[in-house]
Protein backbone atom coordinates (compact mmCIF):
# COMPACT_ATOMS: atom_id res chain seq x y z
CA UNK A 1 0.00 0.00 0.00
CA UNK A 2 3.00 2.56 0.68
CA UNK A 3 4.28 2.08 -2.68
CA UNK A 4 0.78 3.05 -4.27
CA UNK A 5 0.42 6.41 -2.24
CA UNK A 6 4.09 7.11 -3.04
CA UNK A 7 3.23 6.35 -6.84
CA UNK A 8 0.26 8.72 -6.50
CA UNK A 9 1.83 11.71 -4.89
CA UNK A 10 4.00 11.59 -6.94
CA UNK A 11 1.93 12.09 -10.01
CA UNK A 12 -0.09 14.32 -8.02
CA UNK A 13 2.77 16.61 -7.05
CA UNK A 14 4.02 16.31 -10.94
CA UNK A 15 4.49 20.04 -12.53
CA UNK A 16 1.96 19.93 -15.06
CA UNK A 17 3.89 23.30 -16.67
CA UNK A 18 7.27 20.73 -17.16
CA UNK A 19 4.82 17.95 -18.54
CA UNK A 20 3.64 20.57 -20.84
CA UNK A 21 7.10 22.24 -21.81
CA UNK A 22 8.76 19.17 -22.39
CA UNK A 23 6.12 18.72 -24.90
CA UNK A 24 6.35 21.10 -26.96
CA UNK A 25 10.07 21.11 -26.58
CA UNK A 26 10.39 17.43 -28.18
CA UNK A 27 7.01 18.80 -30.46
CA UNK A 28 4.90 15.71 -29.33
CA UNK A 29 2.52 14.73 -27.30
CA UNK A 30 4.22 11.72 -26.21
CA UNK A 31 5.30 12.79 -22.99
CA UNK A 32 1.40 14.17 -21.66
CA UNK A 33 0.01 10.61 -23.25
CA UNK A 34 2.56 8.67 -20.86
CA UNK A 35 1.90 10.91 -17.80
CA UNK A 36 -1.93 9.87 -18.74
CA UNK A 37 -1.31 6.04 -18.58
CA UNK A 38 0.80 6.15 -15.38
CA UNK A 39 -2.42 8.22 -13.69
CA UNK A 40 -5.12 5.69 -15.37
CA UNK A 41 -2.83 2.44 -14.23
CA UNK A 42 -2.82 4.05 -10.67
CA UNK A 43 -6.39 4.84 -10.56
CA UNK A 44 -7.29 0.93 -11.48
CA UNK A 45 -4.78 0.23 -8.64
CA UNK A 46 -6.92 2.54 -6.40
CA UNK A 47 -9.87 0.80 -6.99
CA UNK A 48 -9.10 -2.54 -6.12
CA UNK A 49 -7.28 -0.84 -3.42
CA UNK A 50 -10.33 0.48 -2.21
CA UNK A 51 -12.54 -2.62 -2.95
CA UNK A 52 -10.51 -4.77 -0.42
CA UNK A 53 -9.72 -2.18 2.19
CA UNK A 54 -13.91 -1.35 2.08
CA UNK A 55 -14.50 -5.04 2.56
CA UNK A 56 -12.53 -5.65 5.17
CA UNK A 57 -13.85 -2.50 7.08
CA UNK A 58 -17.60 -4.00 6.77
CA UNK A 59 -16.22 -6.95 7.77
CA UNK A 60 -14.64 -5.51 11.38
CA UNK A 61 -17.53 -3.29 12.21
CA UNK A 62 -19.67 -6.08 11.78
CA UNK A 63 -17.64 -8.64 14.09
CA UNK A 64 -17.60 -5.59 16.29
CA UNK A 65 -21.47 -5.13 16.03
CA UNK A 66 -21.97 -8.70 16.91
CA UNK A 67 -19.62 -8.86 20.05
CA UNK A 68 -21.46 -5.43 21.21
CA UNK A 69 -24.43 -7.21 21.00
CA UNK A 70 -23.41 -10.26 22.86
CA UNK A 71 -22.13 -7.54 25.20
CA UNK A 72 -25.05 -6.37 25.83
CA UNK A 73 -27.33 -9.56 26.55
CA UNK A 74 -24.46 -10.74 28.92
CA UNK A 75 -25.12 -7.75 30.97
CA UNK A 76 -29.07 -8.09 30.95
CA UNK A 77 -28.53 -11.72 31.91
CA UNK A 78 -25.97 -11.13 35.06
CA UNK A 79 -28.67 -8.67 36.27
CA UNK A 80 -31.30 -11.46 36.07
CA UNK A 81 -28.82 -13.98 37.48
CA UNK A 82 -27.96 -11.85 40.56
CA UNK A 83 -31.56 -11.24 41.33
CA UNK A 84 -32.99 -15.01 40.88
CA UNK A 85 -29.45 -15.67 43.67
CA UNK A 86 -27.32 -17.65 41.28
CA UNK A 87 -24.18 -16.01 41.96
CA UNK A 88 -22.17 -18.83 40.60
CA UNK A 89 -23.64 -18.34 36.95
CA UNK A 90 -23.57 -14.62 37.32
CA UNK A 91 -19.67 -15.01 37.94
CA UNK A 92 -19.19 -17.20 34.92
CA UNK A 93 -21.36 -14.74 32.90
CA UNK A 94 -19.68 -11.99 34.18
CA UNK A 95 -15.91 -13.44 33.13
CA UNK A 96 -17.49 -14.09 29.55
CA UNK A 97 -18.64 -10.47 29.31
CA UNK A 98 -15.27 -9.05 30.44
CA UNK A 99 -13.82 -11.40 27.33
CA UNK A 100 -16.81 -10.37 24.66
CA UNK A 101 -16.10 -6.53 26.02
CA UNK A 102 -12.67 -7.02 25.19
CA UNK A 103 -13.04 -8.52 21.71
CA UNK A 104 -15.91 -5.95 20.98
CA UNK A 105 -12.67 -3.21 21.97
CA UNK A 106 -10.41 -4.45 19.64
CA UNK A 107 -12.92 -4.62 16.71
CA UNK A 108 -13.53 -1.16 16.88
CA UNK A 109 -9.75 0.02 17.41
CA UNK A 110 -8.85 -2.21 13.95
CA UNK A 111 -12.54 -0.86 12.12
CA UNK A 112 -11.08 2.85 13.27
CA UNK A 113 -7.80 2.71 11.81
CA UNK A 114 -9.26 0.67 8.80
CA UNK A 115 -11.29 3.36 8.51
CA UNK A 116 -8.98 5.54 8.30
CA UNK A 117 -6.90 3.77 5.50
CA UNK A 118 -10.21 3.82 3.56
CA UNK A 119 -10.65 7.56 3.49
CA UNK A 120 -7.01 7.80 2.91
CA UNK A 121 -7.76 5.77 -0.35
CA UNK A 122 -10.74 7.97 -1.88
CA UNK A 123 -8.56 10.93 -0.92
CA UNK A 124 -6.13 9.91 -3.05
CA UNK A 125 -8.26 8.44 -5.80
CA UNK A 126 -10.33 12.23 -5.77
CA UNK A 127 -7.20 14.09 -6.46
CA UNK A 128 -5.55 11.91 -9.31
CA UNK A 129 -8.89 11.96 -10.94
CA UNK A 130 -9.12 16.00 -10.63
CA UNK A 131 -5.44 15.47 -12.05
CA UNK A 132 -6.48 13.26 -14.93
CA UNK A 133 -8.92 15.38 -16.18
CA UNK A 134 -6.65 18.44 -15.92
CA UNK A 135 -4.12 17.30 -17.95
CA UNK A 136 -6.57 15.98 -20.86
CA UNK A 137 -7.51 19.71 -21.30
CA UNK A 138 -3.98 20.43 -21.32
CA UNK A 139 -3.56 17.88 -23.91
CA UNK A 140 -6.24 19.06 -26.16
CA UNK A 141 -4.45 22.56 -26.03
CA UNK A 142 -1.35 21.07 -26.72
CA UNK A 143 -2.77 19.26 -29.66
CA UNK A 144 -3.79 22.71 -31.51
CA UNK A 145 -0.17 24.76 -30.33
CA UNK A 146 1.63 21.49 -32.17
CA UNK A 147 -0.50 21.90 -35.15
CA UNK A 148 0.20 25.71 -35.43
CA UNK A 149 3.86 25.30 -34.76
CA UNK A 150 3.69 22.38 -37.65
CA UNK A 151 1.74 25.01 -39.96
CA UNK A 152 4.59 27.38 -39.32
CA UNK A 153 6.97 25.60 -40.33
CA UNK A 154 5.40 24.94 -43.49
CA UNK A 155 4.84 29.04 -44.05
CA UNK A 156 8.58 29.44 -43.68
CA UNK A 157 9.91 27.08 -45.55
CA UNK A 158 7.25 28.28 -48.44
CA UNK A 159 8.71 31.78 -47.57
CA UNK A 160 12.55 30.36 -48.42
CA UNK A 161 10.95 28.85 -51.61
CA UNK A 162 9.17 32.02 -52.56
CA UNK A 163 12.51 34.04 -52.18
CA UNK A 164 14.53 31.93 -54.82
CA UNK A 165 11.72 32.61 -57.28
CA UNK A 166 11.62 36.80 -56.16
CA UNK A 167 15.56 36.18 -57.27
CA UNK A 168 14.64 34.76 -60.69
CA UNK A 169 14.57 37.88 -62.41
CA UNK A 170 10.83 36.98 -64.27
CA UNK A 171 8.41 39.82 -63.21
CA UNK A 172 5.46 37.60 -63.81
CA UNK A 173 6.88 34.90 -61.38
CA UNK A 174 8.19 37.83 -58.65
CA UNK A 175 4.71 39.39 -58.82
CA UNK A 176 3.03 35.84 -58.11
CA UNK A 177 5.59 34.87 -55.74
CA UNK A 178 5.30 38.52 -53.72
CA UNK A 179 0.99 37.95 -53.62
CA UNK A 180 1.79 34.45 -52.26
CA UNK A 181 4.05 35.79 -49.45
CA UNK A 182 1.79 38.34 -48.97
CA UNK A 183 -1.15 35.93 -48.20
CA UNK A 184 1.69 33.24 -46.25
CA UNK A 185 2.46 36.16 -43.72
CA UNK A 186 -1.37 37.30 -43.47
CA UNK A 187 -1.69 33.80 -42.07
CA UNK A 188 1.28 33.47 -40.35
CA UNK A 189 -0.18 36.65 -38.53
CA UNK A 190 -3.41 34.74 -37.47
CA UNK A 191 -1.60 31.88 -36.11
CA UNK A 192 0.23 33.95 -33.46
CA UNK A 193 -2.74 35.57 -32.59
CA UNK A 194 -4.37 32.12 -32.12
CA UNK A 195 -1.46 30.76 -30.54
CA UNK A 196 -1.29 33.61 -28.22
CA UNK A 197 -5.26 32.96 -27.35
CA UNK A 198 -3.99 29.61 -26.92
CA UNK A 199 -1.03 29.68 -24.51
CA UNK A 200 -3.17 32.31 -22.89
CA UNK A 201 -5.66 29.85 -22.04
CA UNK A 202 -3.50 27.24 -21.05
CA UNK A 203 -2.05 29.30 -18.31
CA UNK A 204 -5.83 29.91 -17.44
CA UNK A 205 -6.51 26.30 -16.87
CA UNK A 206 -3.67 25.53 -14.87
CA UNK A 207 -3.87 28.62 -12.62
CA UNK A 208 -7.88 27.23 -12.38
CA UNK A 209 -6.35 23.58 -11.39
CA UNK A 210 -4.18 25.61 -8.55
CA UNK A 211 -6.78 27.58 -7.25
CA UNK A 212 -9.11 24.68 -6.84
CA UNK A 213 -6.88 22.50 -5.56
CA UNK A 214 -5.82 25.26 -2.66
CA UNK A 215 -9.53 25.56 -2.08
CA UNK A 216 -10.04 21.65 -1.52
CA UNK A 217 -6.83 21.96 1.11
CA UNK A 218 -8.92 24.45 3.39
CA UNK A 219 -12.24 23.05 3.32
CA UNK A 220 -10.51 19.42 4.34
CA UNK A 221 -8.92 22.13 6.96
CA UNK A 222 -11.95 23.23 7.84
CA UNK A 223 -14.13 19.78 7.98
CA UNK A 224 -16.22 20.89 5.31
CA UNK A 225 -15.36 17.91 2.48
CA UNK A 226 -18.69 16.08 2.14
């Protein structure tokens, strides 16, 4: 179980901007699509994580439910034993309740810290998921800046082309060629401004992922996590 929650935080406490830099840096997605498997495989892990550890919780508060109520028809029946005068069953009684009292204890110190373990588990399994679905978005945007930088490329190397034929010394052809940059840098133009809109809005979502993330800190601070 240690191993898991170390695997989680650390994809929890993974800087999304890296992910995203290293990206665009090596100009694929490969990178965010990894990070994406690692979270999925951990969040199956959770599961059956949290399958077993929520079975064996029912399991102790039920043992501990039934020794409670053994508990309590031990006590009822020393009373009646005491008042009919059998003092001899009353002691016997008496020693078994001490024992059922003691079992009952121990149920309920093992269902606490179970407990505990459990909401450990959907803790963990709450904030990769918020995770997961953060860095989707950030794929999709990623997606769009690659396909723009891609288009770029292609503008400039159309540009290089275009200047051989401005050099040809055919007015026709350096007319054609000077429209075609023309209309290349026009477009060029609206793919900054998109990819400006773009890395704009990335920031956005990550800055969004922060603030929420602060806000789910306090309220667990502040007992009010439902």
């Amino acid at each position: 179980m240690a191993s898991l929650f170390d695997k989680v935080q650390t994809l929890v406490s993974a800087n999304l901007h890296a992910i995203v830099d290293r990206a665009l840096q090596s100009n694929s997605i490969a990178v965010i699509d990894e990070y994406i498997r690692q979270v999925e495989n951990s969040l199956d892990e959770l599961e059956d994580a949290i399958a077993t550890v929520g079975g064996q919780l029912k399991t102790l508060q039920r043992k501990q439910a039934e020794f409670e109520a053994q508990a309590r028809d031990l006590d009822k029946n020393i009373d009646a034993m005491l008042l009919q005068g059998r003092s001899d069953l009353a002691s016997a009684a008496q020693s078994k309740l001490n024992s059922v009292q003691g079992l009952a204890e121990n149920y309920k110190q093992q269902a606490e810290r179970q407990s505990a373990e459990y909401q450990k588990l959907l803790d963990a399994r709450l904030k990769l998921e918020a995770r997961l679905s953060t860095i989707k978005q950030e794929r999709e945007e990623l997606v769009g800046l690659l396909d723009l930088a891609k288009s770029k490329e292609i503008t400039v190397k159309a540009v290089g082309s275009l200047d051989d034929l401005v050099g040809a010394g055919d007015s026709d052809i350096a007319r054609v060629a000077e429209s075609i940059r023309a209309r290349l840098d026009k477009a060029q133009a609206r793919s900054e401004m998109q990819a400006t809109r773009m890395d704009a809005q990335m920031d956005d979502i990550l800055k969004r992922s922060e603030v929420e993330s602060q806000l789910e800190e306090r309220r667990k601070r502040l007992g009010l996590q439902q």
